[in-house]
C-alpha atoms as a PDB file:
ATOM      1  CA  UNK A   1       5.090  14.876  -6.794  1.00  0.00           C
ATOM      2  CA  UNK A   2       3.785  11.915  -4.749  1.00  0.00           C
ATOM      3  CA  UNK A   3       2.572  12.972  -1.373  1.00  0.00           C
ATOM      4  CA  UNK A   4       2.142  10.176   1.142  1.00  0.00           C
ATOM      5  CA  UNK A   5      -0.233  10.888   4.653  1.00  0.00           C
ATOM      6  CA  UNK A   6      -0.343   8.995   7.994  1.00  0.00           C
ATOM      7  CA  UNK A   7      -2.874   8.622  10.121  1.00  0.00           C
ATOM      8  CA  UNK A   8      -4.313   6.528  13.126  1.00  0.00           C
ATOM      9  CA  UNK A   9      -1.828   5.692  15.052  1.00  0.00           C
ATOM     10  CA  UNK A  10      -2.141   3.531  18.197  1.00  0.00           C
ATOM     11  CA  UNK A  11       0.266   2.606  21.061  1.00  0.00           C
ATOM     12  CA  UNK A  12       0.588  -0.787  21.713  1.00  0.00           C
ATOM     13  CA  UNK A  13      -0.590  -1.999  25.351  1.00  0.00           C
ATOM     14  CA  UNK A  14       2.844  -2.050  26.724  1.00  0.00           C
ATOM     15  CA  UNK A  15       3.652   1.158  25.147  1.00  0.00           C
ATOM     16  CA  UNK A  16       6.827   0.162  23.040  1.00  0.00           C
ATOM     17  CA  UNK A  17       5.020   0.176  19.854  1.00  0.00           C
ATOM     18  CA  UNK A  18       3.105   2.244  17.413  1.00  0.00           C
ATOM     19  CA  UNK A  19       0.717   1.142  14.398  1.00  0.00           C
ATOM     20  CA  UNK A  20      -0.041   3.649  11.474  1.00  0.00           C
ATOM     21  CA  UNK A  21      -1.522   3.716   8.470  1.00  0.00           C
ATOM     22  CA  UNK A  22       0.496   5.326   5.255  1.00  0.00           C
ATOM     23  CA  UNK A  23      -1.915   6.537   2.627  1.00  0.00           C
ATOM     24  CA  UNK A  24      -0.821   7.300  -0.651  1.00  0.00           C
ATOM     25  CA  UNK A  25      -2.633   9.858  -2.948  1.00  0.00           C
ATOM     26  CA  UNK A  26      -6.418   8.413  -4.443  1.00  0.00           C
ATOM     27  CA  UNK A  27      -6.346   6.543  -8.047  1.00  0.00           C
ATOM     28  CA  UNK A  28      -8.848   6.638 -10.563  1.00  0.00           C
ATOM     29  CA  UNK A  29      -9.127   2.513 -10.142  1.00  0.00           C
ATOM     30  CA  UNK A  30     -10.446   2.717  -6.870  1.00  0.00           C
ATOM     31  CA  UNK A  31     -12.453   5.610  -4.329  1.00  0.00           C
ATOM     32  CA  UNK A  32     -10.081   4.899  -1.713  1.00  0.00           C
ATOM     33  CA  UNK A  33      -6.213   5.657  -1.294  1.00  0.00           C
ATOM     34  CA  UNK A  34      -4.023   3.028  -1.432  1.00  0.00           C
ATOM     35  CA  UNK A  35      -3.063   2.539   1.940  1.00  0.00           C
ATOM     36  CA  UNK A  36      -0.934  -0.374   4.279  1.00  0.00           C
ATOM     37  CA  UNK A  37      -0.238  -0.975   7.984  1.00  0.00           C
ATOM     38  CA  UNK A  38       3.183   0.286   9.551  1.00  0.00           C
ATOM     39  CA  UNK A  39       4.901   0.029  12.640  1.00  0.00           C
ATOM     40  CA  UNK A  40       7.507   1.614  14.551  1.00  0.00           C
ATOM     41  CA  UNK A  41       9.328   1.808  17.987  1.00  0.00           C
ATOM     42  CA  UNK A  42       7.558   3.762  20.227  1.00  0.00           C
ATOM     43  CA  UNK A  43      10.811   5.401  21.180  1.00  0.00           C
ATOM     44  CA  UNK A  44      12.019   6.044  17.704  1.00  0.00           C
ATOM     45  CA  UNK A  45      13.461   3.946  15.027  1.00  0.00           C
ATOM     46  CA  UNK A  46      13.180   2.575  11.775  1.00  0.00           C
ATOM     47  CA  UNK A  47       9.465   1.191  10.336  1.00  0.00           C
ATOM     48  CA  UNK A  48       8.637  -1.378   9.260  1.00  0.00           C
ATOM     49  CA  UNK A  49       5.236  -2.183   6.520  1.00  0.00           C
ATOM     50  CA  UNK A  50       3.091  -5.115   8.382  1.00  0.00           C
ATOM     51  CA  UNK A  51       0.286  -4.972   5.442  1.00  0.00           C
ATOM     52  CA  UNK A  52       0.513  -5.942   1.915  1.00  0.00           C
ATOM     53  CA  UNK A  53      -3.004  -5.311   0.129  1.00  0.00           C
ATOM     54  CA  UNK A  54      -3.074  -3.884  -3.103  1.00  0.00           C
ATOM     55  CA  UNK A  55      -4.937  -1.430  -1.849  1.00  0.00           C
ATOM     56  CA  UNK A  56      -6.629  -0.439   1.531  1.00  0.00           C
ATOM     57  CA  UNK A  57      -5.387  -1.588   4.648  1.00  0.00           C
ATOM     58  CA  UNK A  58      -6.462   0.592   7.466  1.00  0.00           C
ATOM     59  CA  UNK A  59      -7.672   1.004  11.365  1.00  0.00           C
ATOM     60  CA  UNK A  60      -5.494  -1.041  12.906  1.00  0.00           C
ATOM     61  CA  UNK A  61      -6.167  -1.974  16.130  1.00  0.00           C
ATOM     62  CA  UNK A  62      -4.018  -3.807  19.130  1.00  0.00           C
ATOM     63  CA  UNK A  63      -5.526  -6.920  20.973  1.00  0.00           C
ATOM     64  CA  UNK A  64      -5.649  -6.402  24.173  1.00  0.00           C
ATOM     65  CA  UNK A  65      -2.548  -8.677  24.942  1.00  0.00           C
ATOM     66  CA  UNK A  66      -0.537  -6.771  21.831  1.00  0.00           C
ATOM     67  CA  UNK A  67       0.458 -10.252  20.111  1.00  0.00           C
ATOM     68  CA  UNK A  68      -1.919  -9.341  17.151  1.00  0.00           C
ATOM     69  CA  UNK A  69      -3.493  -6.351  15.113  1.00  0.00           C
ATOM     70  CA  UNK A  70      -6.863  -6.428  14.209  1.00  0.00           C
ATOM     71  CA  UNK A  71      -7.242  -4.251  10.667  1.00  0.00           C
ATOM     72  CA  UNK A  72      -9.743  -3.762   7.863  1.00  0.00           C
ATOM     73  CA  UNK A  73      -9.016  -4.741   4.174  1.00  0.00           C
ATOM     74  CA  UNK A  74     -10.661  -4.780   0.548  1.00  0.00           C
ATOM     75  CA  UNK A  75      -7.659  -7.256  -0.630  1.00  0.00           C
ATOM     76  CA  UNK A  76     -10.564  -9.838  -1.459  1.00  0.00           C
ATOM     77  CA  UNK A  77     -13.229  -7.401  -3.156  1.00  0.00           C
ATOM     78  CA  UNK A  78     -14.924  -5.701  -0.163  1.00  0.00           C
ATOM     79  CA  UNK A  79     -13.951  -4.190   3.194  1.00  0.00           C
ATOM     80  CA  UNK A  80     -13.782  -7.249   5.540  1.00  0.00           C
ATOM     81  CA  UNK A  81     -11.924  -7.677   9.390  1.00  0.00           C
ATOM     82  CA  UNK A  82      -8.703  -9.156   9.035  1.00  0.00           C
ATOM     83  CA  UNK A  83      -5.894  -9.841  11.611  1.00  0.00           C
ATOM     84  CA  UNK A  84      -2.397 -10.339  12.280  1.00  0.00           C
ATOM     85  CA  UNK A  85       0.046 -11.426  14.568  1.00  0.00           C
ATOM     86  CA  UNK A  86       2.026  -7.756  15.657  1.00  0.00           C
ATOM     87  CA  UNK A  87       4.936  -8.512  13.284  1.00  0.00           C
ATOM     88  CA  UNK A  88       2.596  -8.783   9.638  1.00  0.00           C
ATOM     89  CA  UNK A  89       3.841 -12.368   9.083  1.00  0.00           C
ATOM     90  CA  UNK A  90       0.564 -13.566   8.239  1.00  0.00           C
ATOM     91  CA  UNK A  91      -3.073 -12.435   7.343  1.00  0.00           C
ATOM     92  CA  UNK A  92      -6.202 -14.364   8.273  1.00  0.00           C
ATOM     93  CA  UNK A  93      -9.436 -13.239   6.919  1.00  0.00           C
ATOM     94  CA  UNK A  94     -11.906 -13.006  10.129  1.00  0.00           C
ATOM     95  CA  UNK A  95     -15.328 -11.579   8.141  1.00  0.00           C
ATOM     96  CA  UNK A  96     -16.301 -12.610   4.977  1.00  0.00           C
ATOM     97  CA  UNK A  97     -20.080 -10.987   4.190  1.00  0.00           C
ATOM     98  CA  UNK A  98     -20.063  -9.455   0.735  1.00  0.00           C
ATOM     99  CA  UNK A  99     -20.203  -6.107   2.342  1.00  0.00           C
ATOM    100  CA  UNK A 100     -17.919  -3.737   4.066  1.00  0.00           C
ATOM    101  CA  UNK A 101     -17.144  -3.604   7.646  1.00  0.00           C
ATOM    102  CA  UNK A 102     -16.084  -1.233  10.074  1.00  0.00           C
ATOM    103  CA  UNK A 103     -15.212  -0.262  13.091  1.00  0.00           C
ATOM    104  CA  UNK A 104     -13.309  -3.888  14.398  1.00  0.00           C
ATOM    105  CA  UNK A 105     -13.060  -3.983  18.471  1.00  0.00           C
ATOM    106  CA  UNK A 106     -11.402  -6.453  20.234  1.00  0.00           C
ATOM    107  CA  UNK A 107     -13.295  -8.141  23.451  1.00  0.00           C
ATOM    108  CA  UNK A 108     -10.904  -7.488  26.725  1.00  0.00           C
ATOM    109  CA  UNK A 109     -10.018 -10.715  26.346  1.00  0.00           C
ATOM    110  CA  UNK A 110      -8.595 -10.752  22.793  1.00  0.00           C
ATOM    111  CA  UNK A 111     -11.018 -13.923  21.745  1.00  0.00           C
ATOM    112  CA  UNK A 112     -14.030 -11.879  20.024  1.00  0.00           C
ATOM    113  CA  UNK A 113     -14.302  -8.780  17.903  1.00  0.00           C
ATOM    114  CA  UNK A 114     -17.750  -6.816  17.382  1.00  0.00           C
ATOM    115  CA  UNK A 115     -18.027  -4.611  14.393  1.00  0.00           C
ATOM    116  CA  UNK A 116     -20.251  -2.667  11.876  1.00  0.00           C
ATOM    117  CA  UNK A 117     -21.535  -4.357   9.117  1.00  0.00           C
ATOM    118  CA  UNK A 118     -24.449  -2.842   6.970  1.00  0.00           C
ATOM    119  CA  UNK A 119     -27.606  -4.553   5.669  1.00  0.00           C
ATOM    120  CA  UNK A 120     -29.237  -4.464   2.168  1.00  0.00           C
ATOM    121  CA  UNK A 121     -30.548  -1.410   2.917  1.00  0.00           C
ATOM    122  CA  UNK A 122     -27.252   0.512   4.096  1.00  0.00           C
ATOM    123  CA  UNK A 123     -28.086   0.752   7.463  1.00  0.00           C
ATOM    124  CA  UNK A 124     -25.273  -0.026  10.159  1.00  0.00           C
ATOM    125  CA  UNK A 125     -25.865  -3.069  12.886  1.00  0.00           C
ATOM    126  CA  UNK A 126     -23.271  -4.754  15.590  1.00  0.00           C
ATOM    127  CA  UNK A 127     -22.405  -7.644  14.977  1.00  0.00           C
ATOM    128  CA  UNK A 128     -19.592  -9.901  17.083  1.00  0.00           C
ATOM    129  CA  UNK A 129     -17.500 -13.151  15.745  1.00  0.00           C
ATOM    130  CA  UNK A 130     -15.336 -15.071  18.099  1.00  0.00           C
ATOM    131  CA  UNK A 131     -12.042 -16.099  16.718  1.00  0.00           C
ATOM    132  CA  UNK A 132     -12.304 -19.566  17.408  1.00  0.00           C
ATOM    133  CA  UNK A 133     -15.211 -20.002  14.927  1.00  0.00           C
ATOM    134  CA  UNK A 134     -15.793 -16.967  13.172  1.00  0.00           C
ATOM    135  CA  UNK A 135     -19.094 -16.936  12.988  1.00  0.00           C
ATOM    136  CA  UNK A 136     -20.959 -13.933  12.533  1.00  0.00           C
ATOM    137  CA  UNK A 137     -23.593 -12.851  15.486  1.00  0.00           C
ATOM    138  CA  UNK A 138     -25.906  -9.999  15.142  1.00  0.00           C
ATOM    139  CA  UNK A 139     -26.295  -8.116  18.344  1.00  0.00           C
ATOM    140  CA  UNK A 140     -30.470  -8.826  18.968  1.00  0.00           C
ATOM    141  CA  UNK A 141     -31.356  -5.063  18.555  1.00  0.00           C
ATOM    142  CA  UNK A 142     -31.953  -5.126  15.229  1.00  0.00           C
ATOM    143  CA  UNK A 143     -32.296  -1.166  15.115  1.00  0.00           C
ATOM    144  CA  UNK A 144     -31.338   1.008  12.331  1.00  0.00           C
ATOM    145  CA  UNK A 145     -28.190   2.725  12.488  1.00  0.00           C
ATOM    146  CA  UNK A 146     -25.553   0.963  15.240  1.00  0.00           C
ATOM    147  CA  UNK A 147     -22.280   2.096  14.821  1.00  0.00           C
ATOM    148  CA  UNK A 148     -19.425   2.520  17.660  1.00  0.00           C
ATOM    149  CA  UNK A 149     -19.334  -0.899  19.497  1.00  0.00           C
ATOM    150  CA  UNK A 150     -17.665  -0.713  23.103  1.00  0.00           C
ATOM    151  CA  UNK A 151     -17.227  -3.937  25.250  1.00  0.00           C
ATOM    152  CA  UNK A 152     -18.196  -4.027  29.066  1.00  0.00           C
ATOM    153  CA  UNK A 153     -14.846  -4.703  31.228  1.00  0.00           C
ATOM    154  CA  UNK A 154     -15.605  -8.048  31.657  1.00  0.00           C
ATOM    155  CA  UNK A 155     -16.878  -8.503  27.893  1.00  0.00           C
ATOM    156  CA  UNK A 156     -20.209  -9.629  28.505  1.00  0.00           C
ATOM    157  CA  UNK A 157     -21.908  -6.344  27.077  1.00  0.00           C
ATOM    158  CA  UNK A 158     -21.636  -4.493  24.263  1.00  0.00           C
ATOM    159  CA  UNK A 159     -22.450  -0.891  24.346  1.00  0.00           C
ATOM    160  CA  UNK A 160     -23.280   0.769  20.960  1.00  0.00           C
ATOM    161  CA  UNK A 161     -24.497   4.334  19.551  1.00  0.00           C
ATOM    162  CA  UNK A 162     -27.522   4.996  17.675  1.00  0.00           C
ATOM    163  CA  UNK A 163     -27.850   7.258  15.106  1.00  0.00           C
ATOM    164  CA  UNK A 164     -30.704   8.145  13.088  1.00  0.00           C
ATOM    165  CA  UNK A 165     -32.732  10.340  10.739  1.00  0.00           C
ATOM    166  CA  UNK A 166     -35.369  11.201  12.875  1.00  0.00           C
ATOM    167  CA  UNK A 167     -36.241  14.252  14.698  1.00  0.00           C
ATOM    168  CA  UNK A 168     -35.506  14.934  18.259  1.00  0.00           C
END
């Protein structure tokens, strides 16, 4: 018996879309499921696979405008920020650190992305990559354990949670 499980779905911005992810069961070959990107009428219908990893593709995300999908991948080794135009008819690798990312938000604007990326000790930090250059840029904070990254309205801030091992 193969069981297969959804999960994290999101409505596009003009509502006539929805992303998922389809997980199928874990393998021995890897400590995550194999997973991919799908998409469906918001209003019922057919859907349709956008992502093509062999093996995790997961969190999608809309840009703002709903042209592309932001979405995290371990196609080339590690978990890195990848997007897509809505339709999955092509992939471009955004992040490429050696270590895994998380948490990919767009700026309001749809030309940046912030996201989690851990250091050589573990510990979570913000950092943000326009798409024009895709260069990485560590939020200044430097403090242990970032996670969460929110944009201001107009995109000049980035809010962030801190979470951390000490008391009180």
């Amino acid at each position: 018996v193969s069981f297969r499980s959804p999960s994290d779905a999101r409505i596009s911005p003009d509502g006539g879309r929805v992303v998922f992810v389809v997980a199928k069961p874990y393998r021995v070959d890897t400590i995550f499921p194999r997973s991919a990107v799908w998409s469906v009428p918001a209003n019922g219908g057919d859907a349709s696979r956008l992502t093509f990893g062999p093996r995790t593709d997961e969190a999608p995300r809309w840009s703002p405008d709903g042209s592309t999908l932001a979405f995290l991948s371990d196609r080339d080794g590690n978990i890195e920020v990848y997007i897509s135009p809505a339709d999955g008819s092509s992939v471009m690798r955004v992040t490429k650190t050696g270590v895994d990312e998380s948490q990919p938000t767009w700026s309001p604007d749809g030309d940046r992305m912030a996201y989690v990326s851990r250091d050589e000790n573990g510990s979570p930090h913000i950092f943000w990559v326009s798409l024009d250059d895709l260069i990485p840029n560590e939020l200044v904070f430097r403090s242990d354990g970032e996670i969460d990254p929110a944009w201001s309205p107009d995109g000049k801030l980035i809010a962030f949670s801190k979470v951390s091992n000490e008391p009180g």
